[in-house]
C-alpha atoms as a PDB file:
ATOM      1  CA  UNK A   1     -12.825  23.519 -15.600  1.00  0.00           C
ATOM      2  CA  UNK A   2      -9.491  22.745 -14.516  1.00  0.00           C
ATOM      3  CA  UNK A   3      -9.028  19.651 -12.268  1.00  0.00           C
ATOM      4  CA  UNK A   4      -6.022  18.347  -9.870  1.00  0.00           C
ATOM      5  CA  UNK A   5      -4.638  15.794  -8.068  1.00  0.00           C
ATOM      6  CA  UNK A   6      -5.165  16.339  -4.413  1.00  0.00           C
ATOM      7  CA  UNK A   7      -4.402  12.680  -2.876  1.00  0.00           C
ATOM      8  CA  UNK A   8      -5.633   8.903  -1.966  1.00  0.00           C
ATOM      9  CA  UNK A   9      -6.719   8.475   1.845  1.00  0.00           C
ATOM     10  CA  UNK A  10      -6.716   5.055   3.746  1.00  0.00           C
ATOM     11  CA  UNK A  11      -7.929   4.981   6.711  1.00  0.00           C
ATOM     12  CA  UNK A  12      -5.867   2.940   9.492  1.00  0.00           C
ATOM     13  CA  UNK A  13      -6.088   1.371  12.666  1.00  0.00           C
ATOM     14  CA  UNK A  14      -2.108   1.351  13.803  1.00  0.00           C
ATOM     15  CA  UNK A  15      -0.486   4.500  12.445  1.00  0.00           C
ATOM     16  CA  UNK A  16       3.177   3.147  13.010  1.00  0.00           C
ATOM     17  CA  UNK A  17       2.375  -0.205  11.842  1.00  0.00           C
ATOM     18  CA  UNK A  18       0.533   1.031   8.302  1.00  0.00           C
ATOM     19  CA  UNK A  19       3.507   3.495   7.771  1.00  0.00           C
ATOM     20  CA  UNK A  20       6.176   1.396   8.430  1.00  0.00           C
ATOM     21  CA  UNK A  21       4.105  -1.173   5.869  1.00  0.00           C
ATOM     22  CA  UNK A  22       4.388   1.697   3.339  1.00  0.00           C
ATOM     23  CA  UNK A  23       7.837   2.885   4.028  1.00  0.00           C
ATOM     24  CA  UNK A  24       8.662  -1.137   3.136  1.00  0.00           C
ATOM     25  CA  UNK A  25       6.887  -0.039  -0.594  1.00  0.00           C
ATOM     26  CA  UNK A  26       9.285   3.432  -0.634  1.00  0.00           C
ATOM     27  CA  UNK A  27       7.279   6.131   0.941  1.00  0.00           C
ATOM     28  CA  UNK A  28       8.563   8.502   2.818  1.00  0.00           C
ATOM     29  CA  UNK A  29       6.282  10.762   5.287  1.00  0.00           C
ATOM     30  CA  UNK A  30       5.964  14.066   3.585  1.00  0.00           C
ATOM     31  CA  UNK A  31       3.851  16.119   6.600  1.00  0.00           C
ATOM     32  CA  UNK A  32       1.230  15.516   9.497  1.00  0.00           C
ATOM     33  CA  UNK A  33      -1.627  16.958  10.905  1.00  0.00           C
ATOM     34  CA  UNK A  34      -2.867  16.333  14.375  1.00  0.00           C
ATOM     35  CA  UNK A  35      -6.521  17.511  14.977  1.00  0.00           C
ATOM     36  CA  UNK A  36      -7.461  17.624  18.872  1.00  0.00           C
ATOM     37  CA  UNK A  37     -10.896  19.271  18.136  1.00  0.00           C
ATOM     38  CA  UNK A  38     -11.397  16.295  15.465  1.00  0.00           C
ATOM     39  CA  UNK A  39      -9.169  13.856  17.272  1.00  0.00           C
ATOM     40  CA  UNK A  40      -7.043  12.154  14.057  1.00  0.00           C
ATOM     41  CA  UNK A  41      -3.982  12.634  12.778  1.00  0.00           C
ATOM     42  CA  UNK A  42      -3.271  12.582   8.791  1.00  0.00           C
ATOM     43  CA  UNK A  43       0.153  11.316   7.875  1.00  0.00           C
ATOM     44  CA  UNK A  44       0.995  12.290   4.242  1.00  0.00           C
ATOM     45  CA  UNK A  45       3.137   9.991   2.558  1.00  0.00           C
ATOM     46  CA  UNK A  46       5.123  10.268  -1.255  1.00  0.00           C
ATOM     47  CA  UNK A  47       7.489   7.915  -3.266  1.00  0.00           C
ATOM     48  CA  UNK A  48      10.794  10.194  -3.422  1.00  0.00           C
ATOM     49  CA  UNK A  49      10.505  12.313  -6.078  1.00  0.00           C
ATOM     50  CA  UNK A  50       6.389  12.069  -6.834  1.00  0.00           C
ATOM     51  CA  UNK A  51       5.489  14.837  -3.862  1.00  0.00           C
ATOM     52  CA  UNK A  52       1.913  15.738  -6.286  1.00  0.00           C
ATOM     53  CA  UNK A  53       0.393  11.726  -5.830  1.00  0.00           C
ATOM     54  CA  UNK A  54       0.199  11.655  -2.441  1.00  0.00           C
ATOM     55  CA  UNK A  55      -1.178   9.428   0.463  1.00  0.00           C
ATOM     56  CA  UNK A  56      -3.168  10.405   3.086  1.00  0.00           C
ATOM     57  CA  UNK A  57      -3.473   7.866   6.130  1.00  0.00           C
ATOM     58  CA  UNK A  58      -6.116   8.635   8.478  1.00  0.00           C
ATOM     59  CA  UNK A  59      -5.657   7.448  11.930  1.00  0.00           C
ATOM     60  CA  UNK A  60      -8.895   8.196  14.443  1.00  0.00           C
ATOM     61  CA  UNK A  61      -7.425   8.380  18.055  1.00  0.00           C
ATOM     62  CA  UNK A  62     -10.523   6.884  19.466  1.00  0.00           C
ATOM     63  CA  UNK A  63     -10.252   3.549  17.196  1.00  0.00           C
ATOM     64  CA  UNK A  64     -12.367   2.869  14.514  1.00  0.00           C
ATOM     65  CA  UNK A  65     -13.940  -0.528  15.018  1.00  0.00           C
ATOM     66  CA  UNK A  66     -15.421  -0.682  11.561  1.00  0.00           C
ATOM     67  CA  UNK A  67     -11.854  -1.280   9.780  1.00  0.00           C
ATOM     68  CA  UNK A  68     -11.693  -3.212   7.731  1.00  0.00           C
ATOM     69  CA  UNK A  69     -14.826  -4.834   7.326  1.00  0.00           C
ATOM     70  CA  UNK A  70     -16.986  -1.828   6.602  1.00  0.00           C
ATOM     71  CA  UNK A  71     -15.041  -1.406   3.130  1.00  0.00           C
ATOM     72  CA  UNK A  72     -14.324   1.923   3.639  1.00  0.00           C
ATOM     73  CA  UNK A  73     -10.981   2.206   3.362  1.00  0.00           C
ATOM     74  CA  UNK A  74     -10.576   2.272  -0.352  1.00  0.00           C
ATOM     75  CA  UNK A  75     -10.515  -0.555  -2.957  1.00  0.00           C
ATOM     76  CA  UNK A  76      -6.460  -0.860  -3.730  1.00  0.00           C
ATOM     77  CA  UNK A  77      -3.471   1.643  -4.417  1.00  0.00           C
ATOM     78  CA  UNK A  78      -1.463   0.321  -7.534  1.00  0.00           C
ATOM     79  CA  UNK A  79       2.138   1.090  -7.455  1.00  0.00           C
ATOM     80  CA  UNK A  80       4.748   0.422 -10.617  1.00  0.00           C
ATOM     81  CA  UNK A  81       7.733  -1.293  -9.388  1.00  0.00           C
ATOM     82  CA  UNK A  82      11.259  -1.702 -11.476  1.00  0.00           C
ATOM     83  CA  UNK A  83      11.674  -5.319 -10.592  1.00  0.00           C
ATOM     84  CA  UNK A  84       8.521  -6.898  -9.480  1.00  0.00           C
ATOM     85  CA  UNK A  85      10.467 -10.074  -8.039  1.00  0.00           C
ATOM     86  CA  UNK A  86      12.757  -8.277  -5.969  1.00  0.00           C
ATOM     87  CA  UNK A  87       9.895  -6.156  -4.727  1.00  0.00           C
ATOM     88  CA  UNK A  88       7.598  -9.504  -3.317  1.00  0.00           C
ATOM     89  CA  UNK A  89      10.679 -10.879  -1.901  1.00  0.00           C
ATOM     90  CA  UNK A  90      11.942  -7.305  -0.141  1.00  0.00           C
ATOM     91  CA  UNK A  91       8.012  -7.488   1.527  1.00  0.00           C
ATOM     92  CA  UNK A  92       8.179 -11.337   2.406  1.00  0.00           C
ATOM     93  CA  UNK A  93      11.419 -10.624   4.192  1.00  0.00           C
ATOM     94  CA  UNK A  94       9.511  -8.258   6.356  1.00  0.00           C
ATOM     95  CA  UNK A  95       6.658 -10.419   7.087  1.00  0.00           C
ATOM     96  CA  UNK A  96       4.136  -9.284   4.345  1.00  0.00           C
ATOM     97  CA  UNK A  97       2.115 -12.059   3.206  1.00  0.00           C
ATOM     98  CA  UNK A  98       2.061 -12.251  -0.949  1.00  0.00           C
ATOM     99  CA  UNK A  99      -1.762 -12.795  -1.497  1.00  0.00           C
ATOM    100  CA  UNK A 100      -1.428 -12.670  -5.338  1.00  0.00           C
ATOM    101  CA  UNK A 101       2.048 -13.524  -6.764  1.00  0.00           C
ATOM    102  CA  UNK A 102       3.721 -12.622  -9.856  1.00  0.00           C
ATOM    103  CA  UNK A 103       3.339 -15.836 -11.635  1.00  0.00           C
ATOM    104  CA  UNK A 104       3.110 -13.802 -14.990  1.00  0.00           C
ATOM    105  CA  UNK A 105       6.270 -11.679 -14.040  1.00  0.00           C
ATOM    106  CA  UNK A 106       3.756  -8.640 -14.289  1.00  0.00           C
ATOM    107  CA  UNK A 107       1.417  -8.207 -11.465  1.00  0.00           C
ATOM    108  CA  UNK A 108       0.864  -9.116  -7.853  1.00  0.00           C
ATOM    109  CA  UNK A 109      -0.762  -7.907  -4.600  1.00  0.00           C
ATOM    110  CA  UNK A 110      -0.139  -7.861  -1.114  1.00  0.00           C
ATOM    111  CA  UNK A 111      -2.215  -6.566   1.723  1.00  0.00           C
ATOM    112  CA  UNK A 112      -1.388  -3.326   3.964  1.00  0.00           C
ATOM    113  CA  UNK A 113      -1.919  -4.058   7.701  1.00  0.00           C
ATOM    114  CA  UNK A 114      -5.748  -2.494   7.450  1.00  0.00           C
ATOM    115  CA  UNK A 115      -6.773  -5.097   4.748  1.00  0.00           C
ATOM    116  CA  UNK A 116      -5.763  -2.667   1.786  1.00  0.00           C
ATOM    117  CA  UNK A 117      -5.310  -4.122  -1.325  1.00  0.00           C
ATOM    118  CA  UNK A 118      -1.938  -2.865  -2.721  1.00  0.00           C
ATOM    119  CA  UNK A 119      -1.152  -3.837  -6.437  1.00  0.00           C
ATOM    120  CA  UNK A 120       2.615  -4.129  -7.604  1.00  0.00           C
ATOM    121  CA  UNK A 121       2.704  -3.880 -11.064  1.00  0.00           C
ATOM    122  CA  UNK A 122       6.162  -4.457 -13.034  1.00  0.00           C
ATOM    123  CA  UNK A 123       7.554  -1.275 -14.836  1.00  0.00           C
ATOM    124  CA  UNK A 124       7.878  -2.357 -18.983  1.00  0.00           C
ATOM    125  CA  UNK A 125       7.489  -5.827 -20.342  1.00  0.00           C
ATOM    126  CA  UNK A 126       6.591  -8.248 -17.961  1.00  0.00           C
ATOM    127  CA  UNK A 127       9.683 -10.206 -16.712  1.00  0.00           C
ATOM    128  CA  UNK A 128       9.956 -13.670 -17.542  1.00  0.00           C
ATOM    129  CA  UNK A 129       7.976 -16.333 -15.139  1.00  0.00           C
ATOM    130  CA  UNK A 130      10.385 -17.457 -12.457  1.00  0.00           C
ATOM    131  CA  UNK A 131      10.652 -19.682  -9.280  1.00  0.00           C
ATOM    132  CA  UNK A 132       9.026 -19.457  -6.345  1.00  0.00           C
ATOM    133  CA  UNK A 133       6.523 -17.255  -8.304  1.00  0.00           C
ATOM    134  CA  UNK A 134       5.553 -19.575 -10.982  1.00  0.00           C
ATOM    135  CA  UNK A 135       4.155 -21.793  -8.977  1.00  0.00           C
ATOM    136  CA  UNK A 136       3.382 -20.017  -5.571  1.00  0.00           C
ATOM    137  CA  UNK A 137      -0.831 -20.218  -4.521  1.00  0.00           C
ATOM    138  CA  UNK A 138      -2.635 -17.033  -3.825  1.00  0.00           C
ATOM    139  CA  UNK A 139      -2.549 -16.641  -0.366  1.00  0.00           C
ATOM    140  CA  UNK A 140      -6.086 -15.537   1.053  1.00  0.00           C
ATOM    141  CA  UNK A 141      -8.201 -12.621  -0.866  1.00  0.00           C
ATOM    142  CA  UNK A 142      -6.430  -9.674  -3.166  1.00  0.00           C
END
């Protein structure tokens, strides 16, 4: 039996605000769907060039007062990154809080604005530890 790809969905609470977070990672919005009868819209987003791995944001036009302590959302998206350092500092320039660095040069997480874990991994060989990452804290849960 032959099995594909289809796509990750978050759910979110601000549409603009969770797709601008994204766009901040490289996604571009690929297509939306607006459902009056269902009363969502689904916001389809890629990193240029990956169009089959998509995500899916889910935004319920009536709220969804569960978010995000109801766990539903997912556990965490993993992205590879070609310079893991220049990455954390692009998203700290816009505000995003760096919950796990990358002390090791290799691996860190931030948070989406709906409490999605988002891991940044570095692309090859880890790159060698480096200041303010070396010695930066976590910064709340990841």
């Amino acid at each position: 039996m032959k099995v594909r790809y289809e796509h990750l969905m978050v759910r979110v609470l601000d549409l603009d605000t969770s797709k601008a977070f994204y766009e901040l990672l490289g996604y571009q919005e690929l297509r939306r769907r607006d459902s009056e009868a269902g009363r969502y819209t689904n916001v389809f987003m890629t990193l240029p060039g990956q169009n089959e791995v998509a995500l899916e944001m889910t935004y319920n036009w009536d709220g969804d007062d569960a978010l995000p302590a109801d766990s539903r959302h997912f556990g965490h998206i993993a992205l590879r990154v070609e310079d893991i350092y220049g990455m954390c500092q692009h998203l700290m320039d816009n505000g995003v809080v760096i919950a796990r660095p990358p002390r090791d040069g290799y691996m860190a997480f931030v948070r989406s604005p709906d409490n999605i874990s988002v891991e940044l991994l570095q692309e090859g060989d880890p790159l060698p530890p480096a200041e303010p990452w070396a010695s930066m804290p976590n910064t709340g849960h990841w």
